[in-house]
Protein backbone atom coordinates (compact mmCIF):
# COMPACT_ATOMS: atom_id res chain seq x y z
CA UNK A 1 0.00 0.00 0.00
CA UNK A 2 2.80 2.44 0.95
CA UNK A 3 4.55 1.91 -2.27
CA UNK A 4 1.19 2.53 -4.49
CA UNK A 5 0.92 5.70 -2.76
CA UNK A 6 4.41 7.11 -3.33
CA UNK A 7 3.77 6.58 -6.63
CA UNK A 8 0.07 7.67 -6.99
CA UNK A 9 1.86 10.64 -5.18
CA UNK A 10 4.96 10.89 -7.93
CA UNK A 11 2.21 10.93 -10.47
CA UNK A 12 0.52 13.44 -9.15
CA UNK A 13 -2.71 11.68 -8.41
CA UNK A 14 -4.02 12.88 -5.11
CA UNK A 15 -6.83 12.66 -5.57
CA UNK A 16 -6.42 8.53 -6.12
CA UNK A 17 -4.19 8.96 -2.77
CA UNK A 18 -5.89 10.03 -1.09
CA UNK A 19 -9.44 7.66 -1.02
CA UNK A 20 -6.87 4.23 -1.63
CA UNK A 21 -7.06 2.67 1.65
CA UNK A 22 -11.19 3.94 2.28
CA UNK A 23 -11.73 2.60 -1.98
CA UNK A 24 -9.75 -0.69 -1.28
CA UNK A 25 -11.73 -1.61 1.90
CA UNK A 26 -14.96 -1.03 -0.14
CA UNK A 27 -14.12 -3.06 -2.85
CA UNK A 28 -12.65 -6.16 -1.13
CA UNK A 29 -16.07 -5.96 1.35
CA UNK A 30 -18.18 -5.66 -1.96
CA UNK A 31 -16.26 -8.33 -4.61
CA UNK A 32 -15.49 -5.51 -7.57
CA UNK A 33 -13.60 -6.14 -10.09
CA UNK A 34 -10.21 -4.64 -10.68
CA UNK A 35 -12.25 -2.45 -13.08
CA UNK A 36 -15.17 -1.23 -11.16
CA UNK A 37 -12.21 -0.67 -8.38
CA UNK A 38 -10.48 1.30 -10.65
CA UNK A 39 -13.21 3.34 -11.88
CA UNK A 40 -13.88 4.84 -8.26
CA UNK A 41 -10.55 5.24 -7.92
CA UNK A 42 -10.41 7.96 -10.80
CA UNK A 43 -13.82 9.27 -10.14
CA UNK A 44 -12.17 10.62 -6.89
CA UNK A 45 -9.15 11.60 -8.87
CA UNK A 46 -11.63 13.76 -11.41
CA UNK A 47 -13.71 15.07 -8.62
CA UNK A 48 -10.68 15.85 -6.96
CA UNK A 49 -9.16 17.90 -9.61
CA UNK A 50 -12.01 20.25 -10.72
CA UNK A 51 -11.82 21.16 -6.51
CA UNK A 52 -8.70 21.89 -6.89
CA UNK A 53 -9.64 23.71 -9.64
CA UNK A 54 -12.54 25.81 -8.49
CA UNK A 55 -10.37 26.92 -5.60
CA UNK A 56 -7.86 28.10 -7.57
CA UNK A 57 -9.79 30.09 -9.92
CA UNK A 58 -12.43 31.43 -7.14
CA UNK A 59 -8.73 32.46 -5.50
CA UNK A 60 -7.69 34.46 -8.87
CA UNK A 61 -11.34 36.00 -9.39
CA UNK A 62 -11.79 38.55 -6.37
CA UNK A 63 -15.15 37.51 -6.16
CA UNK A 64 -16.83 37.71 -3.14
CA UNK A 65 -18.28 34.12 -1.75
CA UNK A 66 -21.23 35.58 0.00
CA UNK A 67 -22.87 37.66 -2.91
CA UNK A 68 -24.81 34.59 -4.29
CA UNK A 69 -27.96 34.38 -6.56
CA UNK A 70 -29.73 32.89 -3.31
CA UNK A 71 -29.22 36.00 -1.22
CA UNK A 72 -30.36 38.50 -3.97
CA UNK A 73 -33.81 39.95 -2.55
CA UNK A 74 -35.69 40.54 -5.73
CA UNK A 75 -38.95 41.28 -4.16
CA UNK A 76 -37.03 44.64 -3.03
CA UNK A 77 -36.20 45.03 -7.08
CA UNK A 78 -39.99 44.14 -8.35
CA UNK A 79 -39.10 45.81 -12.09
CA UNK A 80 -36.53 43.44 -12.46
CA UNK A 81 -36.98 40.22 -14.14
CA UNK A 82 -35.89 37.66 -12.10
CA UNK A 83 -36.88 34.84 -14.69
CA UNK A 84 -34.31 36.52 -17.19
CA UNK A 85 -31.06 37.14 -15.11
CA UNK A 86 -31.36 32.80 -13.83
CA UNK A 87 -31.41 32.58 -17.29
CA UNK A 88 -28.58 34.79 -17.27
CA UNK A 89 -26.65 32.77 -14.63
CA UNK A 90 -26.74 29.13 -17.01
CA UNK A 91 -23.87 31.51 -18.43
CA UNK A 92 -24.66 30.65 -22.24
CA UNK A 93 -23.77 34.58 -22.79
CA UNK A 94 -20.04 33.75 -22.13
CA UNK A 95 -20.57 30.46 -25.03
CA UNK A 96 -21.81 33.11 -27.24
CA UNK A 97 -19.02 35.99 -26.45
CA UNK A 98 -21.68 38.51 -25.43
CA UNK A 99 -21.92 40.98 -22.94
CA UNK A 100 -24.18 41.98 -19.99
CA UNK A 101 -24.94 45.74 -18.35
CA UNK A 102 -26.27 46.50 -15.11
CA UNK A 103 -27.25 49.79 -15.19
CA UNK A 104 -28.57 51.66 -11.83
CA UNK A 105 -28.23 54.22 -9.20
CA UNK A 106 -25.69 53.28 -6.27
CA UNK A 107 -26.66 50.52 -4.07
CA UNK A 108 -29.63 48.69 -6.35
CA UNK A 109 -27.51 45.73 -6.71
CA UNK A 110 -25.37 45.80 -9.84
CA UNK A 111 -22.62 44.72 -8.07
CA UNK A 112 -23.86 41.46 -6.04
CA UNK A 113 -25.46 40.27 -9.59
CA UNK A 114 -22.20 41.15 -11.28
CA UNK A 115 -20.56 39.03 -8.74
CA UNK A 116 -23.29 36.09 -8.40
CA UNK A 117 -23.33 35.46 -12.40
CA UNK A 118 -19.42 35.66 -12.01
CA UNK A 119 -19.82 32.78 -9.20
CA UNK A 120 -22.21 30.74 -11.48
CA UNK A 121 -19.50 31.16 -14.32
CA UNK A 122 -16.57 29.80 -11.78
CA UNK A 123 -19.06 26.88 -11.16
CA UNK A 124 -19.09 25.93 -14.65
CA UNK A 125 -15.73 26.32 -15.00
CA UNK A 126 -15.02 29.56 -16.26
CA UNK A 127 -11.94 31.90 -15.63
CA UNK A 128 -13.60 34.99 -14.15
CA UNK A 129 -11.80 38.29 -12.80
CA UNK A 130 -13.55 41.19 -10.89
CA UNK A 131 -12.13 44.34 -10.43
CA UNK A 132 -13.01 48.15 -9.95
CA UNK A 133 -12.68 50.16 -13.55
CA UNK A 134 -10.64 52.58 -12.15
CA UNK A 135 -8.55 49.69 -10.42
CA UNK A 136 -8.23 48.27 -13.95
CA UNK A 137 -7.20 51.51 -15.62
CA UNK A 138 -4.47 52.11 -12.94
CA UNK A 139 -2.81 48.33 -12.86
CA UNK A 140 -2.41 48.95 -16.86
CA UNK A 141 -1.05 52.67 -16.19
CA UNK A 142 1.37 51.80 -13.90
CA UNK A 143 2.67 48.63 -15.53
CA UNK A 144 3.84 50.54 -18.06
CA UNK A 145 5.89 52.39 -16.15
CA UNK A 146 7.86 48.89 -14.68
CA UNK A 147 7.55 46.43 -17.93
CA UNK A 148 4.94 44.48 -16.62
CA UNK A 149 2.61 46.08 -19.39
CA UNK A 150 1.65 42.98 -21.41
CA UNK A 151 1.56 40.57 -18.71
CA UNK A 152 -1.11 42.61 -16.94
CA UNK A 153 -2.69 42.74 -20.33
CA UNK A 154 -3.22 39.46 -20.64
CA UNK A 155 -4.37 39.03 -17.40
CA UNK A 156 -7.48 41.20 -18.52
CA UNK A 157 -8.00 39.56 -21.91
CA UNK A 158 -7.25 35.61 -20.84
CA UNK A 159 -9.93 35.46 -18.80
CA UNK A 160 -13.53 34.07 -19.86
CA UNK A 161 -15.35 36.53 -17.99
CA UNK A 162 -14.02 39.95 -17.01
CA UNK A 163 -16.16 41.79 -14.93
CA UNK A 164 -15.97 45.66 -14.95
CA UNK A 165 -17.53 47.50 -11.54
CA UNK A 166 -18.73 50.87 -11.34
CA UNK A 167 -17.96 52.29 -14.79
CA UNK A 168 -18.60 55.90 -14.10
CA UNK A 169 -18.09 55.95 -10.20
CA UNK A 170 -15.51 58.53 -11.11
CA UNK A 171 -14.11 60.05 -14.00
CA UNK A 172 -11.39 58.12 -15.76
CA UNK A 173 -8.49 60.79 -16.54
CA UNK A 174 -8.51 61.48 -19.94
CA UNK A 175 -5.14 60.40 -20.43
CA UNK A 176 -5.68 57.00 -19.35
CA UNK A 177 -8.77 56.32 -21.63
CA UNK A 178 -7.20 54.76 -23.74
CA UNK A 179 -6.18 51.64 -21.47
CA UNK A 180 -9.82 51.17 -21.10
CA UNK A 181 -10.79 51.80 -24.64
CA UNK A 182 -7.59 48.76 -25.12
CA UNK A 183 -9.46 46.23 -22.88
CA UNK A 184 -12.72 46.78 -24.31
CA UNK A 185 -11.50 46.40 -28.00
CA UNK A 186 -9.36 43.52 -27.71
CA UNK A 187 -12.05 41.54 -25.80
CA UNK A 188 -14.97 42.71 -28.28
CA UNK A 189 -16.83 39.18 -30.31
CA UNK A 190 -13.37 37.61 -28.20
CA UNK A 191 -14.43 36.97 -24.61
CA UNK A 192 -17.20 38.33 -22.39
CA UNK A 193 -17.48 41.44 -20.55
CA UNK A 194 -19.75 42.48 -17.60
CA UNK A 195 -20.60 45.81 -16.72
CA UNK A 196 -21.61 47.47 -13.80
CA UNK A 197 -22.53 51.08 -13.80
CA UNK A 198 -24.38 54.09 -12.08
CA UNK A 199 -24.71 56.39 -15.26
CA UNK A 200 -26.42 56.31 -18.37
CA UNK A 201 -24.63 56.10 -21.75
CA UNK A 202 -25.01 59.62 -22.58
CA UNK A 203 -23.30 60.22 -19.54
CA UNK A 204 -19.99 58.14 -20.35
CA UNK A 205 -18.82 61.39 -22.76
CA UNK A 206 -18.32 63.01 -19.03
CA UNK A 207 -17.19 60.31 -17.42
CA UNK A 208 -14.44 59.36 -20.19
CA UNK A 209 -13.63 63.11 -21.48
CA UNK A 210 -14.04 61.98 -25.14
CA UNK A 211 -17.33 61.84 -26.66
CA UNK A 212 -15.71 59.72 -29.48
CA UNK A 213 -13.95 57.44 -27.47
CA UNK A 214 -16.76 56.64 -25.36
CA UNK A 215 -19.08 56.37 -28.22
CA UNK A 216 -16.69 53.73 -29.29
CA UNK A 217 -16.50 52.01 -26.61
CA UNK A 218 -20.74 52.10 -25.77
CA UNK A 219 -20.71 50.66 -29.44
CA UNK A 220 -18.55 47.64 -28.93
CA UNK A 221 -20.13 46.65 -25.43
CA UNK A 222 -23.97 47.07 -26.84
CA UNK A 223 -23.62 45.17 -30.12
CA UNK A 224 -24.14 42.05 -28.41
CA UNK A 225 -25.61 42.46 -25.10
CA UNK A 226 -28.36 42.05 -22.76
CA UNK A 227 -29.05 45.46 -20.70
CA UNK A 228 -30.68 45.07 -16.95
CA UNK A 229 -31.59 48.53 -16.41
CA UNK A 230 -32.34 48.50 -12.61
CA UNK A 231 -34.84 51.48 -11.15
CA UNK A 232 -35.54 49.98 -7.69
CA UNK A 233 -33.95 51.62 -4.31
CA UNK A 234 -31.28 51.60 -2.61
CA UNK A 235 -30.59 48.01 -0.12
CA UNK A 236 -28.62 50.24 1.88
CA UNK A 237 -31.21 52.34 2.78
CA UNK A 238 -33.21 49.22 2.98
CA UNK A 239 -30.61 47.77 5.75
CA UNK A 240 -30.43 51.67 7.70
CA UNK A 241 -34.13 51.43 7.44
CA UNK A 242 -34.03 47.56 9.05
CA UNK A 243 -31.86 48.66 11.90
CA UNK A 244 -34.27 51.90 13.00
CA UNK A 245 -36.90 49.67 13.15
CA UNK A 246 -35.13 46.96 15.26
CA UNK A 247 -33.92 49.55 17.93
CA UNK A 248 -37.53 51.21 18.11
């Protein structure tokens, strides 16, 4: 036994390792077969690796665990279809290269959708990666200035799913547009993009500096996307509201 488990070990097959002694009992007190035996063997090995797996990528992400489909109150958000964004979360959008936009006033819940469909996408075994758009803009800005330029690049355009929050929080200086305008063009009809944001397109001339360059970059994230438009209130306010009450 200790000699199959160096090697299961050498190979790499922890998974296999680690059930040996638990999948050998089993089989000798239930008669399988060497290959029914072996079969359970590398069902533990398979399960084990897409574990390993999810871990890894949930690690990578910057999701956040606890924003989940199953804690999203849509009775507070009664305009919103609920119907449409599970449909949403079966992640056939990322299949299909297409993006989605959550559009909203602060605290509706762009963000915890953003991050649940990114969750369902990890599930399935997508890469995902959430960050802030002004976080995004700055990594690329300042890896120019130490050569890490194009590694950080890819790190934006490998992923399956790269998931931009609160587009329009603040104004993205004009001389760092074009990083954006980069991410958003390379990853157009490529790879997926979600958006989060708290302004309206005709807004994004403001919030970018360039009409043009915005309208080019509105134009490659609409062609193929769904829009959530969100017009419910705030779940902040809902949660100050909660604790009044509670102390009264």
């Amino acid at each position: 036994m200790k000699e199959i488990l160096r090697k299961l070990t050498n190979f790499k097959l922890s998974g296999m390792a680690k059930t040996l002694a638990s999948r050998n009992q089993y089989a000798i007190e239930n008669s399988l077969s060497y290959l029914d035996f072996l079969e359970l063997l590398l069902d533990d090995e398979s399960v084990n690796r897409q574990n390993n797996s999810l871990k890894k990528r949930f690690s990578k992400s910057k999701l956040d665990s606890s924003k989940t489909l199953s804690m999203y109150d849509f009775t507070y958000q009664p305009e919103l279809n609920k119907q449409e964004i599970l449909d949403i979360s079966s992640c056939r959008f990322i299949g299909e290269k297409k993006n989605i936009i959550f559009m909203g006033n602060p605290g509706v819940g762009k963000t915890h959708l953003a991050n649940a469909i990114g969750l369902e996408a990890l599930k399935k075994g997508y890469k995902v990666l959430f960050i802030h758009a002004n976080d995004m803009v700055s990594k690329l800005v300042s890896s120019k200035g130490d050569g890490s330029y194009f590694s950080v690049l890819k790190q934006f355009l490998s992923v399956d799913l790269l998931i931009i929050d609160e587009v329009g929080f603040k104004k993205i200086p004009l001389n760092h547009v074009d990083e954006f305008f980069e991410i958003i063009r390379h990853r157009y009809e490529n790879n997926s993009i979600i958006i989060t944001t708290n302004r309206s397109f005709e807004e994004w001339g403001n919030i970018f500096g360039d009409v043009v360059l915005a309208s080019a970059i509105i134009d490659r994230l609409v062609h193929h996307a769904h829009i959530f438009r969100i017009n419910g209130e705030s779940y902040r306010i809902k949660s100050l509201q909660s604790m009044k009450n509670t102390k009264k």
